[in-house]
PDB file of N, CA and C in Angstrom:
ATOM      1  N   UNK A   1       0.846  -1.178   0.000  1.00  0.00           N
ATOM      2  CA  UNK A   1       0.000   0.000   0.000  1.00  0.00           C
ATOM      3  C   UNK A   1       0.888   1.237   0.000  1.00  0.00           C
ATOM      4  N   UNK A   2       0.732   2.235  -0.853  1.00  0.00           N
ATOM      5  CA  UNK A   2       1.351   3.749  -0.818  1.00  0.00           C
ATOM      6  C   UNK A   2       0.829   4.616  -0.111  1.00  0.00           C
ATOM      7  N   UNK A   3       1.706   4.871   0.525  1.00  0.00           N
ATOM      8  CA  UNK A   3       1.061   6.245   1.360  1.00  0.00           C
ATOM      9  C   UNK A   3       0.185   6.960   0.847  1.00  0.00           C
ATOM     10  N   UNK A   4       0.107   7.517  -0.150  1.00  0.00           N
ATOM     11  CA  UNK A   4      -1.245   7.785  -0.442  1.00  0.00           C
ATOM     12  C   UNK A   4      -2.313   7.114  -0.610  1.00  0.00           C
ATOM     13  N   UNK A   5      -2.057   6.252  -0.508  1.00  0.00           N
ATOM     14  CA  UNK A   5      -3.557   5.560   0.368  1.00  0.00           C
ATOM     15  C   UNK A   5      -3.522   5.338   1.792  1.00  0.00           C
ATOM     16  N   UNK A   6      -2.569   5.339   2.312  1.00  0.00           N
ATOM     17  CA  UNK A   6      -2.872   5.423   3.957  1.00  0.00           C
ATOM     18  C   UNK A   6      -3.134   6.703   4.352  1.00  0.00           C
ATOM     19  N   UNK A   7      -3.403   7.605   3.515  1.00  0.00           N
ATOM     20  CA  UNK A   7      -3.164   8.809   4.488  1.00  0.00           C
ATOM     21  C   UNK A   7      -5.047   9.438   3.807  1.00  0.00           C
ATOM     22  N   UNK A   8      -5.726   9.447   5.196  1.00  0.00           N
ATOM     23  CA  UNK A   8      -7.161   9.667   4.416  1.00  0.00           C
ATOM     24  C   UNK A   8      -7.172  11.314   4.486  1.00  0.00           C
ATOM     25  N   UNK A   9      -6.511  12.011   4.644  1.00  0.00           N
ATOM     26  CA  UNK A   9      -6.353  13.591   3.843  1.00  0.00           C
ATOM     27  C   UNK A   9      -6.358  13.079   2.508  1.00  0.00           C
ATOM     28  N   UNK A  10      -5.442  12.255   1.974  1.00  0.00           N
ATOM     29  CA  UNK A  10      -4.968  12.411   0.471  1.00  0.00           C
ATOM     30  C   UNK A  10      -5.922  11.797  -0.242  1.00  0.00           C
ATOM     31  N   UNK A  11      -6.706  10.480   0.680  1.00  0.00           N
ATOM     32  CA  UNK A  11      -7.565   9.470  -0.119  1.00  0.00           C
ATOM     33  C   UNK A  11      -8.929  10.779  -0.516  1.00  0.00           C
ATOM     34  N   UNK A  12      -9.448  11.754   0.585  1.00  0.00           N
ATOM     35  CA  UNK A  12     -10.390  12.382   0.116  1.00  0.00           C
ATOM     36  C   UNK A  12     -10.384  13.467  -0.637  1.00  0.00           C
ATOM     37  N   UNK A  13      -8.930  14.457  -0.540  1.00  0.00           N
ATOM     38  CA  UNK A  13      -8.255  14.892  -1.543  1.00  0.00           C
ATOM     39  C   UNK A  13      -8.253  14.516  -3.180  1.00  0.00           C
ATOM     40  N   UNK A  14      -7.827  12.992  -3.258  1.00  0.00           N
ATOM     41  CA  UNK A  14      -7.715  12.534  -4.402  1.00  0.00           C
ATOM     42  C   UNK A  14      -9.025  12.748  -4.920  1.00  0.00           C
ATOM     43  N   UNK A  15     -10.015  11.969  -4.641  1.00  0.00           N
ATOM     44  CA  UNK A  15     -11.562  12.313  -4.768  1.00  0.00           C
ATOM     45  C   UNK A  15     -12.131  13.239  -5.100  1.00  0.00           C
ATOM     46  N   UNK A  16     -11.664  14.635  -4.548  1.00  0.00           N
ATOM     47  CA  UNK A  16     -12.372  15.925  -4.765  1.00  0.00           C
ATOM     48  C   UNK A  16     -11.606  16.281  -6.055  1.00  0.00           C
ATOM     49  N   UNK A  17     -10.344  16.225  -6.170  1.00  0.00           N
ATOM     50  CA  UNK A  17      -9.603  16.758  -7.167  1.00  0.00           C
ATOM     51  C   UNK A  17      -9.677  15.833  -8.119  1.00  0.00           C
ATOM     52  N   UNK A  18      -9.903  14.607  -8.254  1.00  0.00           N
ATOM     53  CA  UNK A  18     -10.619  14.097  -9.514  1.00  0.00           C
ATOM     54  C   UNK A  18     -11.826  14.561 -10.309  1.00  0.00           C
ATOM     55  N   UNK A  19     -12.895  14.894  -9.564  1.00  0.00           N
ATOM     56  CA  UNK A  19     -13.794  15.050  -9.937  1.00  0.00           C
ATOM     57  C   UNK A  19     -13.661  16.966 -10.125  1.00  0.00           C
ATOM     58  N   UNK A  20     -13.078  17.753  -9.202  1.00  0.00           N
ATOM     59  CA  UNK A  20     -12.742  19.118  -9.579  1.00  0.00           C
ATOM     60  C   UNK A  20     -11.944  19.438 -11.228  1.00  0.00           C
ATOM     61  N   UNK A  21     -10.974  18.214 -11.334  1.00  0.00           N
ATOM     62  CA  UNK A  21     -10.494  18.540 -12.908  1.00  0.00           C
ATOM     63  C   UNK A  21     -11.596  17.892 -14.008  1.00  0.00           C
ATOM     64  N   UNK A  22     -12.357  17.277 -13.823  1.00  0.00           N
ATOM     65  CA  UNK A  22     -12.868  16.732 -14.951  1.00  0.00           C
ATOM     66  C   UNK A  22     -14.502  17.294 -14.866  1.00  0.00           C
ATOM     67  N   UNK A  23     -14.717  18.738 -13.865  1.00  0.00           N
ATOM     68  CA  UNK A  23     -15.655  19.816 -13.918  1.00  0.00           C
ATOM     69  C   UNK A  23     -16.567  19.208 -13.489  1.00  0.00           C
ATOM     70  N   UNK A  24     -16.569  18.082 -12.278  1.00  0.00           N
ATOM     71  CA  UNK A  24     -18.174  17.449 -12.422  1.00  0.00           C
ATOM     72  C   UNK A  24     -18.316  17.697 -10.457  1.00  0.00           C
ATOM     73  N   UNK A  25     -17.810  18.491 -10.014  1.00  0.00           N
ATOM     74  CA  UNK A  25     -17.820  18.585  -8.565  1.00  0.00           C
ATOM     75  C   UNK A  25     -19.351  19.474  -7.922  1.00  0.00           C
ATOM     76  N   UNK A  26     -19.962  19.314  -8.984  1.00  0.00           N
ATOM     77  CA  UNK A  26     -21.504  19.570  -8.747  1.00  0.00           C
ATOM     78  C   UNK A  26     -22.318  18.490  -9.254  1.00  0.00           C
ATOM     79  N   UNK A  27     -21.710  17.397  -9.793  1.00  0.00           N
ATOM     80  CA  UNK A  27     -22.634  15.783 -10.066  1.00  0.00           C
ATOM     81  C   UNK A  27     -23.042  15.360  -8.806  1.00  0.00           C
ATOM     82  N   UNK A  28     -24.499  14.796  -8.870  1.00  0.00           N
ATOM     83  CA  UNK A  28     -25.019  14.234  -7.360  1.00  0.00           C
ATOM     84  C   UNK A  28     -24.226  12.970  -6.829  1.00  0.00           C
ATOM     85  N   UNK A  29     -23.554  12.267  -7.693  1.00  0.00           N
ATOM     86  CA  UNK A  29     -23.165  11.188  -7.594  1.00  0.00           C
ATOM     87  C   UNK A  29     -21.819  11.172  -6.484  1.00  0.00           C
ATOM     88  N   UNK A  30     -21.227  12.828  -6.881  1.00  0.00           N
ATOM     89  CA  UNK A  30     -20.115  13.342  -6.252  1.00  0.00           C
ATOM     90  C   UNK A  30     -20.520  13.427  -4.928  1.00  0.00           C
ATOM     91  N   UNK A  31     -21.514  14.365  -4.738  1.00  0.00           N
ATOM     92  CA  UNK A  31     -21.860  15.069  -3.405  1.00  0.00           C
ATOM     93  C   UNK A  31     -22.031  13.996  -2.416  1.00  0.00           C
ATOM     94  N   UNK A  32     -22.929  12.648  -2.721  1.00  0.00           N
ATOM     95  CA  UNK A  32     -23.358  11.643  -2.288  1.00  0.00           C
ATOM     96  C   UNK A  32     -21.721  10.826  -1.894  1.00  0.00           C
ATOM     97  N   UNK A  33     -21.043  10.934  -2.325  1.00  0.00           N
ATOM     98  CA  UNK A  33     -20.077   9.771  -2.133  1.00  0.00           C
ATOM     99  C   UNK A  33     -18.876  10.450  -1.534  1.00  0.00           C
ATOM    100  N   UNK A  34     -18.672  12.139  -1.542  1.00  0.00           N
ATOM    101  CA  UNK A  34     -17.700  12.660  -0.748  1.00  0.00           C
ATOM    102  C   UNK A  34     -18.277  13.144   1.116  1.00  0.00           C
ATOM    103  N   UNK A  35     -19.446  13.551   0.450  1.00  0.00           N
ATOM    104  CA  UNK A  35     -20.304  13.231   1.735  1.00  0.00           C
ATOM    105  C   UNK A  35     -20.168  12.480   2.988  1.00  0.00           C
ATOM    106  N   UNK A  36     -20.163  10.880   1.781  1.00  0.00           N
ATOM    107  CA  UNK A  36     -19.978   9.895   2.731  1.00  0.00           C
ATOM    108  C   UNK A  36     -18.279   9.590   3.710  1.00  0.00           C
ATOM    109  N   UNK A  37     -17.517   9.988   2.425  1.00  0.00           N
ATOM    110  CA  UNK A  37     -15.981   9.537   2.545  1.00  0.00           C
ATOM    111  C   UNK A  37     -15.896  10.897   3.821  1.00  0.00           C
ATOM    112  N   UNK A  38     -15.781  11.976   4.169  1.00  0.00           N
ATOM    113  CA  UNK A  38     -15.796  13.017   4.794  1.00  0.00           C
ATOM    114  C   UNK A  38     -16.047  12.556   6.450  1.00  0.00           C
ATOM    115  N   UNK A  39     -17.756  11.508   6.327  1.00  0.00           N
ATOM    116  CA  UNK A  39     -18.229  11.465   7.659  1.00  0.00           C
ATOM    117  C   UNK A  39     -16.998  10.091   7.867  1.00  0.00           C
ATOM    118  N   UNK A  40     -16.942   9.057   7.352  1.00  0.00           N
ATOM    119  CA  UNK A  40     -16.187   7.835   7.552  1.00  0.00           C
ATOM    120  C   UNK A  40     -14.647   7.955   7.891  1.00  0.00           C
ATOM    121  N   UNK A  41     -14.353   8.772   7.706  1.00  0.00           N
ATOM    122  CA  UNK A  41     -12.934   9.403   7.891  1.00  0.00           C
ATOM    123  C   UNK A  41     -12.934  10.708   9.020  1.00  0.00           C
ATOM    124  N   UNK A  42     -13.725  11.051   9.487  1.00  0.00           N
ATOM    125  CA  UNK A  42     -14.286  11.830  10.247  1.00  0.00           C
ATOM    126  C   UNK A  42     -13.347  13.340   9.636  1.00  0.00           C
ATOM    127  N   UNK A  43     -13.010  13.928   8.682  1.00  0.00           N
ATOM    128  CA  UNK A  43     -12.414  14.881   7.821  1.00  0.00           C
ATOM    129  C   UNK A  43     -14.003  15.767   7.618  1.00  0.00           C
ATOM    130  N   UNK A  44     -13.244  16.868   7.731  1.00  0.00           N
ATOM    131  CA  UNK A  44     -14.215  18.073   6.815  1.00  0.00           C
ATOM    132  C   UNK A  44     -13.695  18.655   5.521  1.00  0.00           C
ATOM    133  N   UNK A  45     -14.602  19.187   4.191  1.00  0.00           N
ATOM    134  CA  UNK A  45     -14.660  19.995   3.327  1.00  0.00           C
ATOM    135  C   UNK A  45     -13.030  21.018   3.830  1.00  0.00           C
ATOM    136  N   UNK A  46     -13.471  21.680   4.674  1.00  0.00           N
ATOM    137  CA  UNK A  46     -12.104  22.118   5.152  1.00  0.00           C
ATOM    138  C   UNK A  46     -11.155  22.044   5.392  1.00  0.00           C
ATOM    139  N   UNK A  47     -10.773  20.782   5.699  1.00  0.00           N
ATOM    140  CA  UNK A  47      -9.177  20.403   6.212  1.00  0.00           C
ATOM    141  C   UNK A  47      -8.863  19.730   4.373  1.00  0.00           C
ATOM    142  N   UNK A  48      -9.624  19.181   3.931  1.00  0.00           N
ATOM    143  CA  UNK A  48      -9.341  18.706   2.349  1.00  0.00           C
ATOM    144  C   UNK A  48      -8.972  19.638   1.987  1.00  0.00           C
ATOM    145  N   UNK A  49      -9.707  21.238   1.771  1.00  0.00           N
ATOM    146  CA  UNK A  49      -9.400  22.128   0.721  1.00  0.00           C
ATOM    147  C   UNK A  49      -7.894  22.253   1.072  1.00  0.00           C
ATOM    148  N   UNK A  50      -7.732  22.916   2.614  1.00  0.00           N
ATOM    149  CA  UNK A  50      -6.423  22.809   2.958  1.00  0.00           C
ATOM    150  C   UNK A  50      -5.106  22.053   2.352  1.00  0.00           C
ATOM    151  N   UNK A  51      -5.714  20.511   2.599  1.00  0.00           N
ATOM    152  CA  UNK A  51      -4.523  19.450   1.736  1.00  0.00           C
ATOM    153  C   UNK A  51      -4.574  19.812   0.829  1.00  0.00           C
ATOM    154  N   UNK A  52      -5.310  20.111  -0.158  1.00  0.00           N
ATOM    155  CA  UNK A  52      -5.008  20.393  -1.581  1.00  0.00           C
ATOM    156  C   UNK A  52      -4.563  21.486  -2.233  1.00  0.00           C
ATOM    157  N   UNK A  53      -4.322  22.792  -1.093  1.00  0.00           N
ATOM    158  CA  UNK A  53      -3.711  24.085  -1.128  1.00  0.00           C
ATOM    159  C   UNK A  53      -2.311  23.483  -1.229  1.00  0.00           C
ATOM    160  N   UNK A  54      -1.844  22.572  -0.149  1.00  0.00           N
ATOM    161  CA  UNK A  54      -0.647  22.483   0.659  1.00  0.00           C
ATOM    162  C   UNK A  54       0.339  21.043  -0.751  1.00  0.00           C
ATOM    163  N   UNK A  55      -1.146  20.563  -1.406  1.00  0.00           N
ATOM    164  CA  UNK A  55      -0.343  18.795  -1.793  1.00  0.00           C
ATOM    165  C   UNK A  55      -0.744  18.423  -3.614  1.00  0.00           C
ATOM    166  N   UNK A  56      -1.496  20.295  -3.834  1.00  0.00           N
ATOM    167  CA  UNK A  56      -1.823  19.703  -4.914  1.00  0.00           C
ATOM    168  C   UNK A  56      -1.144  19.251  -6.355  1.00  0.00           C
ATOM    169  N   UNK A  57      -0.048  19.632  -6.813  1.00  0.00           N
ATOM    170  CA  UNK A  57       0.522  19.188  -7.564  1.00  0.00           C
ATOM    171  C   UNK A  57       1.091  17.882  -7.239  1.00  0.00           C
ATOM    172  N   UNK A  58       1.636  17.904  -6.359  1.00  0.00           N
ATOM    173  CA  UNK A  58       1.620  16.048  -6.022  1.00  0.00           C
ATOM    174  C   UNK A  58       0.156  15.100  -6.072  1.00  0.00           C
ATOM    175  N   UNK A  59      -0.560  15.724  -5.729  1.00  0.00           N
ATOM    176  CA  UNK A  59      -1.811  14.798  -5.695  1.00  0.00           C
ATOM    177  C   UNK A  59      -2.457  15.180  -7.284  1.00  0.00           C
ATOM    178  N   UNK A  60      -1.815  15.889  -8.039  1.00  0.00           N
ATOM    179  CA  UNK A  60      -2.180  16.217  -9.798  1.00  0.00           C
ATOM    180  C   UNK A  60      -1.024  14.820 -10.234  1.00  0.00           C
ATOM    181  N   UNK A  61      -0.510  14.946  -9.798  1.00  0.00           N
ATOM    182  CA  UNK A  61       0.441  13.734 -10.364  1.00  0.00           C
ATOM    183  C   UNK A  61      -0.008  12.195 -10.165  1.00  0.00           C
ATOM    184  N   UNK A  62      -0.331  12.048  -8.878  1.00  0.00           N
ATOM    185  CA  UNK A  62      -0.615  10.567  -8.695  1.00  0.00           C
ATOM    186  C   UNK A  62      -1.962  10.626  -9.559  1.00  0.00           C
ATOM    187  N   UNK A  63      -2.689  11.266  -9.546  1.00  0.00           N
ATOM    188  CA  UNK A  63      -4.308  10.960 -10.678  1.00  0.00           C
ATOM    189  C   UNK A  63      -3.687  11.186 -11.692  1.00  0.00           C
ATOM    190  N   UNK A  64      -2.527  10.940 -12.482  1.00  0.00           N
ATOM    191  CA  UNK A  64      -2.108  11.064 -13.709  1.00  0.00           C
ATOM    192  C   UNK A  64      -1.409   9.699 -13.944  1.00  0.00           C
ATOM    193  N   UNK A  65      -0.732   9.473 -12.878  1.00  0.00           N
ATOM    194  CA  UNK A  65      -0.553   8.069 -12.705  1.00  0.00           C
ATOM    195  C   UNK A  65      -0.627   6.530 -12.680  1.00  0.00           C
ATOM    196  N   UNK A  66      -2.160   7.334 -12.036  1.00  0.00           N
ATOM    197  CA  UNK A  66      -3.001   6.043 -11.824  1.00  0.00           C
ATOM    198  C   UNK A  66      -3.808   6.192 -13.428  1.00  0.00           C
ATOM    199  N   UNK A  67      -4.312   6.963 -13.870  1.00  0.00           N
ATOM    200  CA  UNK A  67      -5.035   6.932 -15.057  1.00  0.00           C
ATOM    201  C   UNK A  67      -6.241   7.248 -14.718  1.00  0.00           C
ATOM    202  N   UNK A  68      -6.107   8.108 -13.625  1.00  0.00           N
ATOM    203  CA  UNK A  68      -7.554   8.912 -13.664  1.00  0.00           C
ATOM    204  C   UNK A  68      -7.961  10.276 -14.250  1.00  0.00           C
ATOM    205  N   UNK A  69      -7.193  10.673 -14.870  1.00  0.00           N
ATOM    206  CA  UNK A  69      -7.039  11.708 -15.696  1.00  0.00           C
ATOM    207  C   UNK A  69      -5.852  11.860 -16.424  1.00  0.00           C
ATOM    208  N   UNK A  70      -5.945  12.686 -17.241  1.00  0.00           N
ATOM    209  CA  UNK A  70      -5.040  12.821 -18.713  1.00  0.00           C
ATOM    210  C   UNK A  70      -3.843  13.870 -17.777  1.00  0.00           C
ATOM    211  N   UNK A  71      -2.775  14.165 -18.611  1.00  0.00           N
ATOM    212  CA  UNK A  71      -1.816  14.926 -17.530  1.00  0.00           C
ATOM    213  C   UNK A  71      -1.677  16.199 -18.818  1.00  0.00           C
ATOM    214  N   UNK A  72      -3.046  17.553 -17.978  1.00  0.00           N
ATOM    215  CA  UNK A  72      -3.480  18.247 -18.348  1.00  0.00           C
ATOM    216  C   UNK A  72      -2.929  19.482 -17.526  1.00  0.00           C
ATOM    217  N   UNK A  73      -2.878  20.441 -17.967  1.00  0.00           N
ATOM    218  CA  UNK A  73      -2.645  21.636 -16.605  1.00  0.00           C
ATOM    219  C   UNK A  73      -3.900  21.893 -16.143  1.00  0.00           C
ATOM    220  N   UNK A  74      -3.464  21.575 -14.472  1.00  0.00           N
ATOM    221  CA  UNK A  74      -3.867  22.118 -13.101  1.00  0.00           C
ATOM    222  C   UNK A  74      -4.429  23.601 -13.718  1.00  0.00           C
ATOM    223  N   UNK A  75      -5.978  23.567 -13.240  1.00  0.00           N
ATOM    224  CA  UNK A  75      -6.637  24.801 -12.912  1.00  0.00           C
ATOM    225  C   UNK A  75      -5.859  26.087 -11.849  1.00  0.00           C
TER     226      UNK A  75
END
């Protein structure tokens, strides 16, 4: 397992910023399932945005990696 998956900042991070580059972070499907990841991890909207102030070009890289997105420039 990679640290970025042990670390549930990055796991819900990854999540938001997947769905933030590919413009769909207003799909219900999103809201419903970060929702969930947020309460299960006991993380807020807030401490994520944070990680992703602090991790986002690293966390633009691993979703390029993995093949969850094309390796596009960061908004």
């Amino acid at each position: 397992m990679s640290t970025s998956d042990a670390d549930p900042l990055d796991g819900a991070a990854l999540l938001k910023l997947a769905f933030l580059l590919q413009g769909r972070q207003e799909h219900p499907n999103f809201r419903v399932v970060y929702r969930g990841v947020l309460q299960d991890l006991g993380l807020t909207d807030d401490q994520v945005e944070r990680h992703l102030e602090l991790h986002r070009e690293r966390l633009h890289a691993v979703l390029v990696a993995r093949g969850v997105i094309r390796d596009l420039p960061m908004e």
